[in-house]
Protein backbone atom coordinates (compact mmCIF):
# COMPACT_ATOMS: atom_id res chain seq x y z
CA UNK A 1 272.59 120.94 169.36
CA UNK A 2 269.34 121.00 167.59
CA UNK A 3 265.86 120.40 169.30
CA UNK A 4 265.65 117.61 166.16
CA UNK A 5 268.64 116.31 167.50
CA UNK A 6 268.18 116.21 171.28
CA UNK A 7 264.70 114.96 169.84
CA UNK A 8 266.24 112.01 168.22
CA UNK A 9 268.51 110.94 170.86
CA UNK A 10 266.00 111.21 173.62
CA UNK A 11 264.12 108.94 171.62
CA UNK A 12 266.93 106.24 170.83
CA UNK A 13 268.06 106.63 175.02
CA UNK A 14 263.97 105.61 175.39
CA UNK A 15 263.78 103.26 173.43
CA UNK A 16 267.22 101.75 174.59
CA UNK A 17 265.57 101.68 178.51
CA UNK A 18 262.50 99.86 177.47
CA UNK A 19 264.61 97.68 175.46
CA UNK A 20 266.63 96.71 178.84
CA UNK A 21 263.33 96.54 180.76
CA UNK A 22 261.77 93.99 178.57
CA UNK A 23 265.01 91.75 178.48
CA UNK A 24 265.33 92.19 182.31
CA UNK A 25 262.40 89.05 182.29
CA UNK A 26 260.86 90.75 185.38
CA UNK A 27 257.23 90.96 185.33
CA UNK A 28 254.98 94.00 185.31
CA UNK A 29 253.50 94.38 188.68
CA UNK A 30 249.70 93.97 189.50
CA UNK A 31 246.85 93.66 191.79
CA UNK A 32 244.05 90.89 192.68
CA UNK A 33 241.66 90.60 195.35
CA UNK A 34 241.08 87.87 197.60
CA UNK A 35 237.54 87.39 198.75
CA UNK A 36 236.81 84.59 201.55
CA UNK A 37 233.03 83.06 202.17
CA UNK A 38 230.88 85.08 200.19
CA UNK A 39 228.73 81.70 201.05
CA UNK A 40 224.97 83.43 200.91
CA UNK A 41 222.43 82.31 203.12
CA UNK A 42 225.13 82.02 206.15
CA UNK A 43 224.84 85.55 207.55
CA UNK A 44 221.26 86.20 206.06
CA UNK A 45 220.62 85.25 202.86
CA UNK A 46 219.27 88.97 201.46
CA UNK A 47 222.53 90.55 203.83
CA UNK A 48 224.49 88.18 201.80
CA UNK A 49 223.36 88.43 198.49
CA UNK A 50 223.33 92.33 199.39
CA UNK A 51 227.16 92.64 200.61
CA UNK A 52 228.39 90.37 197.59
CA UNK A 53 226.97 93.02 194.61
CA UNK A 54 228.37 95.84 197.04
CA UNK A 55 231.72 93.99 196.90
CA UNK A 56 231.76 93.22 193.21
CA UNK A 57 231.06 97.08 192.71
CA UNK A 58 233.54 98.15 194.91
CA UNK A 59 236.28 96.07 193.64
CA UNK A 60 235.24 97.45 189.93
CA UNK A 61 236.48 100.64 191.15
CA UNK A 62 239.43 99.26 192.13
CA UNK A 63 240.20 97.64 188.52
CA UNK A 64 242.51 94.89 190.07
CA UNK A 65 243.78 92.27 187.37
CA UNK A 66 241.61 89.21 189.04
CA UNK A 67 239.78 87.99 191.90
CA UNK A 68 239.37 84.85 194.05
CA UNK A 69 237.33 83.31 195.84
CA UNK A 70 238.45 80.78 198.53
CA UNK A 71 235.36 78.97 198.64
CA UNK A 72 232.07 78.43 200.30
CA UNK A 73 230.42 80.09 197.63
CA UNK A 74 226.96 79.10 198.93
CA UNK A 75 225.81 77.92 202.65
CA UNK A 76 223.23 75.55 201.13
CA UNK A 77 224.21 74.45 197.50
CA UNK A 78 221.09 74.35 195.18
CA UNK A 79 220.22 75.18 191.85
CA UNK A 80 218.63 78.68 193.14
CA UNK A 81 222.11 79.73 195.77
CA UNK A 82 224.29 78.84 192.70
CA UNK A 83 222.33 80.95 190.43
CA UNK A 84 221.76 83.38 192.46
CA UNK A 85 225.87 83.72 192.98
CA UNK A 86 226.46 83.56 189.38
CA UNK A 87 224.49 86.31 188.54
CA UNK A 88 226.27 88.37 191.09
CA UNK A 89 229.79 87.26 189.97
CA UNK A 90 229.10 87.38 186.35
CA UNK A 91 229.16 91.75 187.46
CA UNK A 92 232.89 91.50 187.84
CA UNK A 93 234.72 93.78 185.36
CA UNK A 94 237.80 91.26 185.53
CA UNK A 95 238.03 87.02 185.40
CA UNK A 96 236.82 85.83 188.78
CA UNK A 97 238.40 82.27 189.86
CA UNK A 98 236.82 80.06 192.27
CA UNK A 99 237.53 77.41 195.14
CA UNK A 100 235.38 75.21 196.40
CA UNK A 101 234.48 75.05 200.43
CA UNK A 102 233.16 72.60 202.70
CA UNK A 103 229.67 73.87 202.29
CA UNK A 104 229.64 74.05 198.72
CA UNK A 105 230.81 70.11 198.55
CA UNK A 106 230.28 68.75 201.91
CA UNK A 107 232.23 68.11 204.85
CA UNK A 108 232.95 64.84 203.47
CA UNK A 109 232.74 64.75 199.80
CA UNK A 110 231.17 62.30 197.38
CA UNK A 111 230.81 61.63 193.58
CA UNK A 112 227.20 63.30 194.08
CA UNK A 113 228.03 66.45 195.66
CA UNK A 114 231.49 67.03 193.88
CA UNK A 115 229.67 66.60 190.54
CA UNK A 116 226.77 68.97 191.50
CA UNK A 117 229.15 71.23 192.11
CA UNK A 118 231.30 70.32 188.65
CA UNK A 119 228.22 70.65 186.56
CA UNK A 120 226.85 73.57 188.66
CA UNK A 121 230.25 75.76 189.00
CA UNK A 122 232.91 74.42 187.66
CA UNK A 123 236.25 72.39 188.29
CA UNK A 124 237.20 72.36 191.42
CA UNK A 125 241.21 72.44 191.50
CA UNK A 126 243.10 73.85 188.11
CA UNK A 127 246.26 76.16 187.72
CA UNK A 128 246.34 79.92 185.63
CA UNK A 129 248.69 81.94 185.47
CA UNK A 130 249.09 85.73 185.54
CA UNK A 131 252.47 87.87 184.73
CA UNK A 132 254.88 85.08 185.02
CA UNK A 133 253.31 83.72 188.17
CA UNK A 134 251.34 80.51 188.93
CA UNK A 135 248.28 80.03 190.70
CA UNK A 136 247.09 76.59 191.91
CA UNK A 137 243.39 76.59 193.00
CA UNK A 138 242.92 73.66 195.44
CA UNK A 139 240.04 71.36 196.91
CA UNK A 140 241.18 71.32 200.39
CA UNK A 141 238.19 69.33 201.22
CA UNK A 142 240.02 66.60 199.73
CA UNK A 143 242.89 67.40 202.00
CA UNK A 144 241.15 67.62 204.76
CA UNK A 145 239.16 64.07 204.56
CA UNK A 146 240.83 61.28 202.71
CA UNK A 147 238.25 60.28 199.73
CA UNK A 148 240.36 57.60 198.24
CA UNK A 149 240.79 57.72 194.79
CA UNK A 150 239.66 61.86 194.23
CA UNK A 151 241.92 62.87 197.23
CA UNK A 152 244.69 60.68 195.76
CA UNK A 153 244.31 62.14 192.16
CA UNK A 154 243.88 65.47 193.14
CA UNK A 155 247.16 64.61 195.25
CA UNK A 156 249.09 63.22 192.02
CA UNK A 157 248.17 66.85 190.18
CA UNK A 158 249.24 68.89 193.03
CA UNK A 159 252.96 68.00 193.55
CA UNK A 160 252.58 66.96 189.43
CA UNK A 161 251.69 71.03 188.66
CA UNK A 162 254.50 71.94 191.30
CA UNK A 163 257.33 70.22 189.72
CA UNK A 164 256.21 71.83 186.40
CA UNK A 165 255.79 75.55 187.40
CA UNK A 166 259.27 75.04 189.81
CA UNK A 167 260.89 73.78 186.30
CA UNK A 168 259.78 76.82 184.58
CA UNK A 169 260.81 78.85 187.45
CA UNK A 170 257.28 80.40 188.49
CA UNK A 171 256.50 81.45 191.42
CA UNK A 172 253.15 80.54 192.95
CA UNK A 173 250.54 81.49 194.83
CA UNK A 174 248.13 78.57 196.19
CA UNK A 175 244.75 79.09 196.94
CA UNK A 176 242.05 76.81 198.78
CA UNK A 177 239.41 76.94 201.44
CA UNK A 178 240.85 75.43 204.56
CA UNK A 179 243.60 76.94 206.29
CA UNK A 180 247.07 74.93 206.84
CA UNK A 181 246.90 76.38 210.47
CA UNK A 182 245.47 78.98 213.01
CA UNK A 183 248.67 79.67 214.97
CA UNK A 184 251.67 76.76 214.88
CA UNK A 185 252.32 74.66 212.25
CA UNK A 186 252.36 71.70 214.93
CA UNK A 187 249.02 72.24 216.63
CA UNK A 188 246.37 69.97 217.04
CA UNK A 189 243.86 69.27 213.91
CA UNK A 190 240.11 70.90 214.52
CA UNK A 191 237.56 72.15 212.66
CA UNK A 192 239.45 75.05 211.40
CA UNK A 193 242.79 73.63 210.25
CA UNK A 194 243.92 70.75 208.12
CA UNK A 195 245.16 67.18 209.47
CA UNK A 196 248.31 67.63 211.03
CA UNK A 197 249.92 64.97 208.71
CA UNK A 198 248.96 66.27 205.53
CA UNK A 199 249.83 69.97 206.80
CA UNK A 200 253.38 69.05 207.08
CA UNK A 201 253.73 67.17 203.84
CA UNK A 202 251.90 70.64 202.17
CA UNK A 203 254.55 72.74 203.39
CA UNK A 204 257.49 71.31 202.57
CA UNK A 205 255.94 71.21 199.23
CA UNK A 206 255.45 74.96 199.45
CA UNK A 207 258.83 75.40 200.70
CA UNK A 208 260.61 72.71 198.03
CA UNK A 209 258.74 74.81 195.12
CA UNK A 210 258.71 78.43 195.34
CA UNK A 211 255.34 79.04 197.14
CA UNK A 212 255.03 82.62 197.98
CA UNK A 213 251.91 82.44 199.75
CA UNK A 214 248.78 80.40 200.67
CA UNK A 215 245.28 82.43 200.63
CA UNK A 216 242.41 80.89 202.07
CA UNK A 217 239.29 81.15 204.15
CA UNK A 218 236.69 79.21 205.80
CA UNK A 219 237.64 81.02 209.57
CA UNK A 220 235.02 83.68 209.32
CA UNK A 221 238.13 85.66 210.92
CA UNK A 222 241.39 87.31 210.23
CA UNK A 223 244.52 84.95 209.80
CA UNK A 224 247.42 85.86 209.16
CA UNK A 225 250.53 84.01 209.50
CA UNK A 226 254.06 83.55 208.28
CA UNK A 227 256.24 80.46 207.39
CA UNK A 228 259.86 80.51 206.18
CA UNK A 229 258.85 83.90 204.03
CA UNK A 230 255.27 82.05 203.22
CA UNK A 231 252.45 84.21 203.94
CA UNK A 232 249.29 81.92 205.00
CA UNK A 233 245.93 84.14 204.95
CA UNK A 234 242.95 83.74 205.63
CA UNK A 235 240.51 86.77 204.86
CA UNK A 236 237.51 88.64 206.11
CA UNK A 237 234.33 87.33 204.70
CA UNK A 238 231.23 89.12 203.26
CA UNK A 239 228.60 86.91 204.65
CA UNK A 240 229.05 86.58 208.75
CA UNK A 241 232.67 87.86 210.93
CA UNK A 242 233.01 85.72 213.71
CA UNK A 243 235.63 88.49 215.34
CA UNK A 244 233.38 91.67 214.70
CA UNK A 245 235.31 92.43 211.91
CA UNK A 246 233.96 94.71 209.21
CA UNK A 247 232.84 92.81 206.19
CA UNK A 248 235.65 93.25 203.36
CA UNK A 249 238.20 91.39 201.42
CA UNK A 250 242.01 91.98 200.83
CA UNK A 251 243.71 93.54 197.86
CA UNK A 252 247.01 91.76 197.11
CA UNK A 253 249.89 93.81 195.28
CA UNK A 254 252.63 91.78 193.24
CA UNK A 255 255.77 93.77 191.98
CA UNK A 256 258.91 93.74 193.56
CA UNK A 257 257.63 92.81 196.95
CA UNK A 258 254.21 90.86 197.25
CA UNK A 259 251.82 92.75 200.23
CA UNK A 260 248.45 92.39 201.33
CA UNK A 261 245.68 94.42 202.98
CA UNK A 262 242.50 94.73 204.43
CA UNK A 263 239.31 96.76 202.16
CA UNK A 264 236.42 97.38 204.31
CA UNK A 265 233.16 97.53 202.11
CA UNK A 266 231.99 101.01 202.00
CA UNK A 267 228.29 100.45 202.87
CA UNK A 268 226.73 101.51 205.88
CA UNK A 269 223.13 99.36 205.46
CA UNK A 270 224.14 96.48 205.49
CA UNK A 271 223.24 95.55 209.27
């Protein structure tokens, strides 16, 4: 047999592969980065504003497809923090997509501080998707507190968006500030956790509509939990550890099995 020939068939055998691969409907796999609390002015406001470009830098190296955020962008909202974070974020080589925190809106939201932060930033829950998969980017803040008629709208678009990505089969990541839990899904509501109530009626939501994980932040320490195959994490931050962790953020890898893990920032002046 010719070269031509083994040429020419190699090339049809090719051709028939990638032709099986791209009916197959599985997604190419990729990476994105969660980041938790860049929130400057929390563990110094220079340290802060330092350790966030060293992050954005770092994760440029690392080319991922995205990154998020999962709130408390700022420890004092203003129009100087906000800039000041913008500037730093608009250095990302990839889309960046943001939550909002407690700080950023208030521990107990109202129409002025959620439109600051509109105006200022941006909405403050929406839905993109990446590869075939969904991700839903939450105000937990309107989980946590009851704010009538925002937590009840932001409610009717949550289990609304659900329904529609389970209908077209996605799967989905969600993404917010608060975390569901520290440790047991029944334990008592504090500071760090959501309403015990509303935690319950989230995860069967998760579980009823192909929720792969739930990333958030807000605990200034490492989380990591796991739910009927739901992984709930919360991340290191880049602003203050409150477990003498390094300063970091986790790269997430999507293909045919969905892991996480911990990047320290490679700086050693930031103290």
């Amino acid at each position: 047999m010719s070269n031509r020939v083994l040429y020419k068939n190699s090339y049809i055998i090719a051709f028939f592969l990638l032709f099986l691969l791209s009916c197959s409907g599985r997604p190419e796999p990729f990476t994105f980065v969660q980041m938790c609390d860049t929130q400057l002015g929390f563990g110094g406001y220079d340290h802060d504003l330092k350790s966030f470009k060293t992050a954005v830098n770092q994760i440029n190296t690392l080319n991922p497809d995205f990154v998020v955020i999962c709130g408390d962008l700022v420890e004092e909202p203003n129009d100087t923090s906000y800039k000041d974070f913008k500037k730093v974020m608009e250095d990302f080589n990839m889309p960046c997509y943001l939550a909002s925190g407690n700080h950023d809106i208030g521990n107990i939201p109202n129409d002025s501080t959620l439109n600051y932060y509109r105006n200022a930033i941006g909405k403050d829950y929406y839905k993109f998707e990446h590869n075939g998969y969904s991700f839903v980017v939450t105000n937990t803040q309107l989980w946590k507190v009851d704010i009538g008629g925002e937590s009840k709208k932001h409610d009717s678009w949550f289990k609304k968006t659900l329904r529609i990505d389970k209908a077209h089969n996605h799967q989905t990541f969600v993404i917010g500030h608060y975390p569901l839990f520290l440790k047991t899904i029944n334990e008592d509501e504090e500071y760090f956790n959501l309403p015990l109530t509303k935690r319950k009626e989230l995860i069967e939501l998760f579980e009823q509509n192909n929720v792969l994980a739930y990333l958030s932040g807000h605990t200034h320490k490492t989380v990591i939990n796991h739910y009927k195959n739901i992984q709930f994490i919360s991340g290191e931050t880049t602003s203050k550890n409150f477990d003498n962790n390094p300063f970091g953020f986790r790269l997430w890898t999507v293909g045919d099995t969905i892991n996480q893990q911990f990047v320290p920032l490679m700086t050693k002046d930031l103290n």
